[in-house]
Protein backbone atom coordinates (compact mmCIF):
# COMPACT_ATOMS: atom_id res chain seq x y z
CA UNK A 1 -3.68 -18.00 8.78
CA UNK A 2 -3.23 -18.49 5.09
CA UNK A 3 -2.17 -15.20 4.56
CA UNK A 4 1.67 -15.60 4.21
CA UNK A 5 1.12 -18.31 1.73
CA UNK A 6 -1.45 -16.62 -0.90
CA UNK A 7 1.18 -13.69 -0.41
CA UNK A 8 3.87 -16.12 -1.45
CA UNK A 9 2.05 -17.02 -4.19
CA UNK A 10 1.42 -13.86 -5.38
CA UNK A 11 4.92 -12.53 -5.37
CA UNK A 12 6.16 -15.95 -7.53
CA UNK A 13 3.43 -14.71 -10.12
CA UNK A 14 4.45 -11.42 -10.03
CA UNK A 15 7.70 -12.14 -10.66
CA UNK A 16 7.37 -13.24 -14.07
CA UNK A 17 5.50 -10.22 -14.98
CA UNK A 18 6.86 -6.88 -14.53
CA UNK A 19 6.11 -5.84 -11.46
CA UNK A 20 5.75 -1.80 -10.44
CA UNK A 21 5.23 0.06 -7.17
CA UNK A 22 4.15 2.91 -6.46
CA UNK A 23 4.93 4.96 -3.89
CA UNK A 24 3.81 7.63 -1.78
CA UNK A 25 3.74 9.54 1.80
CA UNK A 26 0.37 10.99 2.63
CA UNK A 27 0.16 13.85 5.69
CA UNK A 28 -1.97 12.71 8.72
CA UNK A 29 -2.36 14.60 11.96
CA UNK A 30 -2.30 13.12 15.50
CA UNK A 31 -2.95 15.61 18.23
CA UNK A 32 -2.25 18.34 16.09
CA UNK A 33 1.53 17.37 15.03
CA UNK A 34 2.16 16.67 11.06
CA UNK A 35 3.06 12.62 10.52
CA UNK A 36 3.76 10.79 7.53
CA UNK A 37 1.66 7.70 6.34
CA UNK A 38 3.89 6.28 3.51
CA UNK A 39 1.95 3.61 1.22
CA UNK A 40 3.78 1.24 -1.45
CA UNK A 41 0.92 -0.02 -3.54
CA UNK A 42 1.37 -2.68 -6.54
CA UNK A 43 0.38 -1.67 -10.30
CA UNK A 44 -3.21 -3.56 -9.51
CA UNK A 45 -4.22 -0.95 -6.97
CA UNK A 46 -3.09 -3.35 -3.83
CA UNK A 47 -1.84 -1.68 -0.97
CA UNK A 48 1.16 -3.64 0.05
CA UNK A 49 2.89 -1.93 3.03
CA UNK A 50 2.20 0.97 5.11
CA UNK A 51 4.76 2.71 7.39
CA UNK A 52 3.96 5.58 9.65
CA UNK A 53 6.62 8.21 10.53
CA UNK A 54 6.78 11.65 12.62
CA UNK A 55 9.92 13.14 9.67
CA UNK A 56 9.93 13.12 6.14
CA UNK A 57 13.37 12.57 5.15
CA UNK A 58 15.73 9.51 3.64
CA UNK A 59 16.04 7.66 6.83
CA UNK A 60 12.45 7.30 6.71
CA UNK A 61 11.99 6.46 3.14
CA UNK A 62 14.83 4.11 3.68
CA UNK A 63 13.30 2.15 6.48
CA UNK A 64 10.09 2.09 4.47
CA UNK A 65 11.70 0.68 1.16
CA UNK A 66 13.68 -1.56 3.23
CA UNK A 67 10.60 -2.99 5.40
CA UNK A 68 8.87 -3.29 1.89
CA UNK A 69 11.49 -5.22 0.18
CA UNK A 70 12.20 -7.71 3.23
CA UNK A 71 8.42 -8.22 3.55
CA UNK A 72 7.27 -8.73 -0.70
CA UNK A 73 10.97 -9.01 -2.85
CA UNK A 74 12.43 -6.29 -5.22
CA UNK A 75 9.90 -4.52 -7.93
CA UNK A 76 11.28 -4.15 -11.42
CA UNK A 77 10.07 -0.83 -11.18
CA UNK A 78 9.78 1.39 -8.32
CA UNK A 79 7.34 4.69 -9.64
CA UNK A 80 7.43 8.20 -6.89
CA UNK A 81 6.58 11.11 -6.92
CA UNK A 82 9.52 14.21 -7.12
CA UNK A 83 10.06 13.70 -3.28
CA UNK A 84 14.13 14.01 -3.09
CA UNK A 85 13.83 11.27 0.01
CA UNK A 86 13.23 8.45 -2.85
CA UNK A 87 16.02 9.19 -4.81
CA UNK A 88 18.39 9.06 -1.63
CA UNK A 89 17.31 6.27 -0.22
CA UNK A 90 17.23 4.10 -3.45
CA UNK A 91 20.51 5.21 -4.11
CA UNK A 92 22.35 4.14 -0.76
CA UNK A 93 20.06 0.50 -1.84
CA UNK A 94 21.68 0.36 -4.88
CA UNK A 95 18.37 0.73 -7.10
CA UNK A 96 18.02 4.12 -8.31
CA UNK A 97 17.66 2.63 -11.68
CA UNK A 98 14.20 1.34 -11.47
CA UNK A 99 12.69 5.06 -10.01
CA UNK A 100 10.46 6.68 -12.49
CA UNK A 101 9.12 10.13 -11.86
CA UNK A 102 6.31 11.67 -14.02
CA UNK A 103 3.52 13.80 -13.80
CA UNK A 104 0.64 11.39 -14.01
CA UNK A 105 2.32 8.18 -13.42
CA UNK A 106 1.92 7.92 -9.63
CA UNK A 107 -2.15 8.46 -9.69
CA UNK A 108 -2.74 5.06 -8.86
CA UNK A 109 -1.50 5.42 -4.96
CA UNK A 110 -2.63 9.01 -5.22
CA UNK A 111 -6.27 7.42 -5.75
CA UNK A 112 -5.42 4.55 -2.70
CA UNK A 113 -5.45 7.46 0.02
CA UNK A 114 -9.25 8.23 -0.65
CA UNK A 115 -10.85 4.96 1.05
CA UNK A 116 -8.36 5.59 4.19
CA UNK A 117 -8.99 9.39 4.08
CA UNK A 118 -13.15 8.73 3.89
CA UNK A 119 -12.27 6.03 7.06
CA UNK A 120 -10.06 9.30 8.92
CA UNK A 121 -12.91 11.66 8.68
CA UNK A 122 -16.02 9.00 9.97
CA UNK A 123 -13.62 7.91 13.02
CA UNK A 124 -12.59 11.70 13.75
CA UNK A 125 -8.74 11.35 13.60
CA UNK A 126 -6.19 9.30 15.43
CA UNK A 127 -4.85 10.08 19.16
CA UNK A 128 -1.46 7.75 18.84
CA UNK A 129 1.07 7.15 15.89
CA UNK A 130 0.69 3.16 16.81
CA UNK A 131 -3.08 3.47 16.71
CA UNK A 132 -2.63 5.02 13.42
CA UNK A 133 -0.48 2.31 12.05
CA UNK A 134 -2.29 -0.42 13.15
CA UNK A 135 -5.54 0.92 11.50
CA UNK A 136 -3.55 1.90 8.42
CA UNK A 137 -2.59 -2.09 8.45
CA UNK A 138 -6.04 -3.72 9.21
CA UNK A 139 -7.89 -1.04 6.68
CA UNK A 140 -5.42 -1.88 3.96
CA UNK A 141 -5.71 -5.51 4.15
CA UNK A 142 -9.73 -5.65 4.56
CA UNK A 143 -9.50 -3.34 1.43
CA UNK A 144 -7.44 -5.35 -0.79
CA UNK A 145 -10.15 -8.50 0.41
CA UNK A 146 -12.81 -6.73 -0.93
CA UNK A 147 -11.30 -4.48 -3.63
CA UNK A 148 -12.01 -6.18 -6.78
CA UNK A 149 -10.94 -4.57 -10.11
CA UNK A 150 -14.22 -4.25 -11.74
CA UNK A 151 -12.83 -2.89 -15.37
CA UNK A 152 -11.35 -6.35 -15.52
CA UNK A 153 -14.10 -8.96 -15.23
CA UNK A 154 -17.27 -9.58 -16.41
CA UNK A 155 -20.44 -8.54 -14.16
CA UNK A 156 -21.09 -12.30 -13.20
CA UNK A 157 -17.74 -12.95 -12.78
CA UNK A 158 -17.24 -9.66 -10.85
CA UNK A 159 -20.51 -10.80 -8.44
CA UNK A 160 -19.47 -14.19 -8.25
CA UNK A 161 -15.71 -12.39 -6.35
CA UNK A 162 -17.20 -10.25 -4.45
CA UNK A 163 -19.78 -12.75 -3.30
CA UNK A 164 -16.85 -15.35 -2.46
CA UNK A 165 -15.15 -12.39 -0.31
CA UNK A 166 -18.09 -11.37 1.29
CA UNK A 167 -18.51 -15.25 2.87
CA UNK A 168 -15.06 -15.71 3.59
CA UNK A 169 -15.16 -12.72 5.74
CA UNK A 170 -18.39 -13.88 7.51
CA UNK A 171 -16.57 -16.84 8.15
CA UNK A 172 -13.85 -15.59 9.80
CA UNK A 173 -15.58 -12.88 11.80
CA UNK A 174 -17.83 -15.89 12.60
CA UNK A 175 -14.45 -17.45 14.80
């Protein structure tokens, strides 16, 4: 329920800071066929949108960016890996300015698939792209509830969080 607003207020704090996503398109199999999970997570290490697709080309990386920007605003920075599909699509948006490529610099979305790859294996794969996607969705956002940056707060502090998380989602599994 309150969801939309504590995103709102997110976004107006992140836009006076500057802002980076990362991006990245994972490989997941249904039945046997190759799709494409494609993740846009923030510089904190929150996964903010997941799109599923069966190709791997610039009209998919175009709907994803697009579905991204309606849903959370415009980064300042927009980091990918050498995937040609970025540069396209960011081009034909009209921000091809704000992609950074490096060697290193995407390992923060490259670390977000592990959680969702552990959760793949234990429920033995997906049968349906929209099964997929609404997993992807649910497992993101019960991540980001409980995914606390620990480097960044002290251990009572860090308790205290993860404590506060651990009621609210009592409470609304409680409902």
């Amino acid at each position: 329920m309150f969801a939309a607003e504590i995103r709102k207020r997110r976004i107006a704090g992140m836009r006076s800071s500057k802002w980076r996503w990362h991006l990245d398109e994972m490989f997941v199999k249904i039945n046997g066929e190759r799709h494409y999970l494609w993740r846009a997570v923030d510089h904190e290490g929150e996964v903010l949108e997941i799109f599923v697709t069966k190709t791997r080309d610039k009209k998919a990386a175009l709907k994803f960016l697009k579905k991204a920007m309606r849903k959370h605003g415009s980064p300042e920075v927009i980091v990918t890996d050498g995937l040609a599909s970025y540069g396209a699509a960011l081009k034909e948006i009209g921000a091809e300015h704000r992609q950074e490529t490096g060697r290193w610099l995407n390992n923060r979305v490259e670390n977000s698939h592990l959680p969702f790859r552990r959760r793949e294996r234990a429920m033995l794969r997906f049968r349906r792209m929209r099964s997929l996607q609404k997993f992807a969705a649910v497992h993101a956002s019960v991540y980001n509830h409980f995914n606390q940056e620990r480097s960044l707060s002290t251990r009572p502090n860090f308790k205290l969080n993860l404590a506060a998380a651990l009621a609210e989602w009592r409470g609304l599994c409680a409902n």
